[in-house]
N, C-alpha and C. Protein backbone atom coordinates (compact mmCIF):
# COMPACT_ATOMS: atom_id res chain seq x y z
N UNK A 1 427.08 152.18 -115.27
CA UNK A 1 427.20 150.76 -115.41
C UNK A 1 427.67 150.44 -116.84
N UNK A 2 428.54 149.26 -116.70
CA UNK A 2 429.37 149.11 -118.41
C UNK A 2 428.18 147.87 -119.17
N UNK A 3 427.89 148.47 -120.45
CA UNK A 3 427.32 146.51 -120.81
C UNK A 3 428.47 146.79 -121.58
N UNK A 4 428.04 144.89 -121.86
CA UNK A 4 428.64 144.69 -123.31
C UNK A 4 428.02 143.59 -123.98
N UNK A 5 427.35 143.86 -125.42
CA UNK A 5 426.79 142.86 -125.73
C UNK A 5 427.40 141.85 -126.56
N UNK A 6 427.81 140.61 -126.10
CA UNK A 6 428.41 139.30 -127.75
C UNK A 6 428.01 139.65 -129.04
N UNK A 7 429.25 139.81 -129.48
CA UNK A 7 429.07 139.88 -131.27
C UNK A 7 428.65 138.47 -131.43
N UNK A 8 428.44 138.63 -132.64
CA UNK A 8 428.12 137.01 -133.58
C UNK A 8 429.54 136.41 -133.55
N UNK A 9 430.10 135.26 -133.15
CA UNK A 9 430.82 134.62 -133.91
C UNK A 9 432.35 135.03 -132.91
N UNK A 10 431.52 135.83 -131.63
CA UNK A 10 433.34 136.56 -130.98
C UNK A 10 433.56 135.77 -129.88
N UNK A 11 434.88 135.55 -130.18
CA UNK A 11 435.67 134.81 -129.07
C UNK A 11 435.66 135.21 -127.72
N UNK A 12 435.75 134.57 -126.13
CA UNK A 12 435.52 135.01 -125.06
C UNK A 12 436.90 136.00 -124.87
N UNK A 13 438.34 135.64 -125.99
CA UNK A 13 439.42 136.81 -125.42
C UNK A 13 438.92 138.16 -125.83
N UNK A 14 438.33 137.99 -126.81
CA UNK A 14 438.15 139.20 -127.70
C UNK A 14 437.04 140.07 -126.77
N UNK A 15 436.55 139.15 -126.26
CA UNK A 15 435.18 139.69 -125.70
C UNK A 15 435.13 140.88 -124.17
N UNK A 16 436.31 140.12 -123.74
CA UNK A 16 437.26 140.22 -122.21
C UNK A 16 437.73 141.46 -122.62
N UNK A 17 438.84 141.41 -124.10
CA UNK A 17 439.83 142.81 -124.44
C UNK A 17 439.14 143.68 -124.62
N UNK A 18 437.71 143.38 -125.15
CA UNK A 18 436.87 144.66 -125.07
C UNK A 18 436.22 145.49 -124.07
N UNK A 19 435.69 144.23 -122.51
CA UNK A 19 435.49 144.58 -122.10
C UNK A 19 436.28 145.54 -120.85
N UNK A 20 437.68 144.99 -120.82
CA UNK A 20 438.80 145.54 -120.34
C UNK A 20 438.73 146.79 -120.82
N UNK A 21 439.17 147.48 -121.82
CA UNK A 21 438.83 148.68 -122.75
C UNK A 21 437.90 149.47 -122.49
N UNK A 22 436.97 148.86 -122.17
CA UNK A 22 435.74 149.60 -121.80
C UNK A 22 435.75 150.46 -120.67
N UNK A 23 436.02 149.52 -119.66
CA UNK A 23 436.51 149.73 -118.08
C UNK A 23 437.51 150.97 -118.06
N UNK A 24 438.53 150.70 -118.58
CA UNK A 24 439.53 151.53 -118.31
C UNK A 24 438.88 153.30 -119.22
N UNK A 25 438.34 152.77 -120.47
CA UNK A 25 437.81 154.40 -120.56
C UNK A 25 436.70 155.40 -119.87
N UNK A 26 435.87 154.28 -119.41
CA UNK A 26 434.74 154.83 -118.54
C UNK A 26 435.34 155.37 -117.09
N UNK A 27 436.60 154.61 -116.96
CA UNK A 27 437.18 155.45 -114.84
C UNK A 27 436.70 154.72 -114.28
N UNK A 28 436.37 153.64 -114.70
CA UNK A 28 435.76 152.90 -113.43
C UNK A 28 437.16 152.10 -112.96
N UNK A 29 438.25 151.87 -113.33
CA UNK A 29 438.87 150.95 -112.82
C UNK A 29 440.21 152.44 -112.05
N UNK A 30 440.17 153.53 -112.10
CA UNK A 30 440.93 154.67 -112.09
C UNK A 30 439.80 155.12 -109.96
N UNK A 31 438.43 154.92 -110.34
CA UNK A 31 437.43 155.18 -109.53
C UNK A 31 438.08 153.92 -108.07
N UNK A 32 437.92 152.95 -108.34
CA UNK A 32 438.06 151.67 -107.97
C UNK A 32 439.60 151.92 -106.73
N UNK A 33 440.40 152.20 -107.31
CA UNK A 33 441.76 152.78 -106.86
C UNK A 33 441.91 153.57 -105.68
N UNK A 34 440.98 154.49 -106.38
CA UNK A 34 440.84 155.82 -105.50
C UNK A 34 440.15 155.11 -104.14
N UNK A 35 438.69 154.89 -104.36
CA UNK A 35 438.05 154.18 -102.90
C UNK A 35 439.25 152.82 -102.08
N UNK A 36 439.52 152.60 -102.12
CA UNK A 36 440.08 151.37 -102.25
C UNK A 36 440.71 151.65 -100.39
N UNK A 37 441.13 152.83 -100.28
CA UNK A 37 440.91 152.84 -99.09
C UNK A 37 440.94 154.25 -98.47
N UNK A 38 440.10 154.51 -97.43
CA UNK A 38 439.88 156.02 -96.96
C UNK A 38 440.55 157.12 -96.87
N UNK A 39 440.68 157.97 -97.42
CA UNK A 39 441.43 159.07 -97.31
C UNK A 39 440.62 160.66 -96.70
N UNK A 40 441.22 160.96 -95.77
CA UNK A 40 441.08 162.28 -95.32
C UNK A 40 440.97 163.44 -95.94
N UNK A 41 440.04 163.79 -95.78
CA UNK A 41 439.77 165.41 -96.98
C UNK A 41 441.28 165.62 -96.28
N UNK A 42 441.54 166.30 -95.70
CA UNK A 42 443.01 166.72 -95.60
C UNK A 42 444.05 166.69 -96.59
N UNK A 43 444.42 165.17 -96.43
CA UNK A 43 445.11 164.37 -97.22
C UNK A 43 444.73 164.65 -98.54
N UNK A 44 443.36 164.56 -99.04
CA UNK A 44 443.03 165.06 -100.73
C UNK A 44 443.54 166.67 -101.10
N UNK A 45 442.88 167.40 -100.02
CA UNK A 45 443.83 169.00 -100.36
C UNK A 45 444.86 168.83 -100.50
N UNK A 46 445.84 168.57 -99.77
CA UNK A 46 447.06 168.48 -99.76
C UNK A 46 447.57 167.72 -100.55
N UNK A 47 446.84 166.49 -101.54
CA UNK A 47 447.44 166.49 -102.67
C UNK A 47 447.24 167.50 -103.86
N UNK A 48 445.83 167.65 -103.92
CA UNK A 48 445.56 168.12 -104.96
C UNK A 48 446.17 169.73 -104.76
N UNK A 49 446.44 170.25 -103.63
CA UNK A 49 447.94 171.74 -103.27
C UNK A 49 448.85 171.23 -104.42
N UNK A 50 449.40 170.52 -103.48
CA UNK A 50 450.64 169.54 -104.59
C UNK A 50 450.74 169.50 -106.18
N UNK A 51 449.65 169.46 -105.89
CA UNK A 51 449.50 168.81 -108.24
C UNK A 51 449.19 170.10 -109.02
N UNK A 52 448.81 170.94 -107.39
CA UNK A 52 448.53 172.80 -108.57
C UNK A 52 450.24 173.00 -108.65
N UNK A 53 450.83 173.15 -107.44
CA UNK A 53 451.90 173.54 -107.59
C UNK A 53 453.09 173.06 -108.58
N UNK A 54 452.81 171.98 -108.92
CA UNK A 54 453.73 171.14 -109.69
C UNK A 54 453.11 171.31 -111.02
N UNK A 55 451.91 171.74 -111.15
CA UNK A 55 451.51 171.89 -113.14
C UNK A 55 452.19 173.70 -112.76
N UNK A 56 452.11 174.15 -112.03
CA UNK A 56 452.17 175.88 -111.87
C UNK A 56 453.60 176.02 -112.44
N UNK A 57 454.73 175.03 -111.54
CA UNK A 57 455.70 174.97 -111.75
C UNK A 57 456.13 174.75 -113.45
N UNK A 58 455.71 173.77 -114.03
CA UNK A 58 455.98 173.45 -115.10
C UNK A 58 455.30 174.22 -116.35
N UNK A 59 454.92 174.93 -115.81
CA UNK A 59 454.23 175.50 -117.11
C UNK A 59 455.10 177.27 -116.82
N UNK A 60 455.59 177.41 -115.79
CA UNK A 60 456.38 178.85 -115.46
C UNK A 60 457.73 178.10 -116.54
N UNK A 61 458.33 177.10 -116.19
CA UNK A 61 459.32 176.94 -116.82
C UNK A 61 459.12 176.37 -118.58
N UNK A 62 458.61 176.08 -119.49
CA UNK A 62 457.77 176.23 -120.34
C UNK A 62 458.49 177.23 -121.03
C-alpha cells in the first residue's frame, strides 16, 4: 500500500506529482495493466518463450 503524507506548505500539484512517482516506482500502476484482463498461463509462457528468445538473440549478436 502507497502513503503519502502533506508536507507543510505543499501544493495539491506537487502533492499528486509525488504521488504519481510513487505509483509508478512501487509497480503498482505496471501490476494494474497486467490484471486488467485475464490471461491464460499458456499465453504467459508463450510470452515469456518469446522474451527469452529475443534477450538470447540479442545478446548472441552483442
Amino acid at each position: 500500500m502507497v502513503k503519502l503524507i502533506l508536507r507543510e506548505r505543499e501544493s495539491i500539484q506537487e502533492a499528486v506529482r509525488r504521488f504519481r512517482k510513487l505509483v509508478e516506482r512501487t509497480g503498482i500502476k505496471k501490476e494494474m495493466r497486467k490484471r486488467e484482463h485475464y490471461e491464460k498461463p499458456s499465453v504467459t509462457r508463450r510470452r515469456a518463450k518469446v522474451r527469452a528468445e529475443r534477450r538470447s538473440r540479442l545478446r548472441s549478436q552483442a
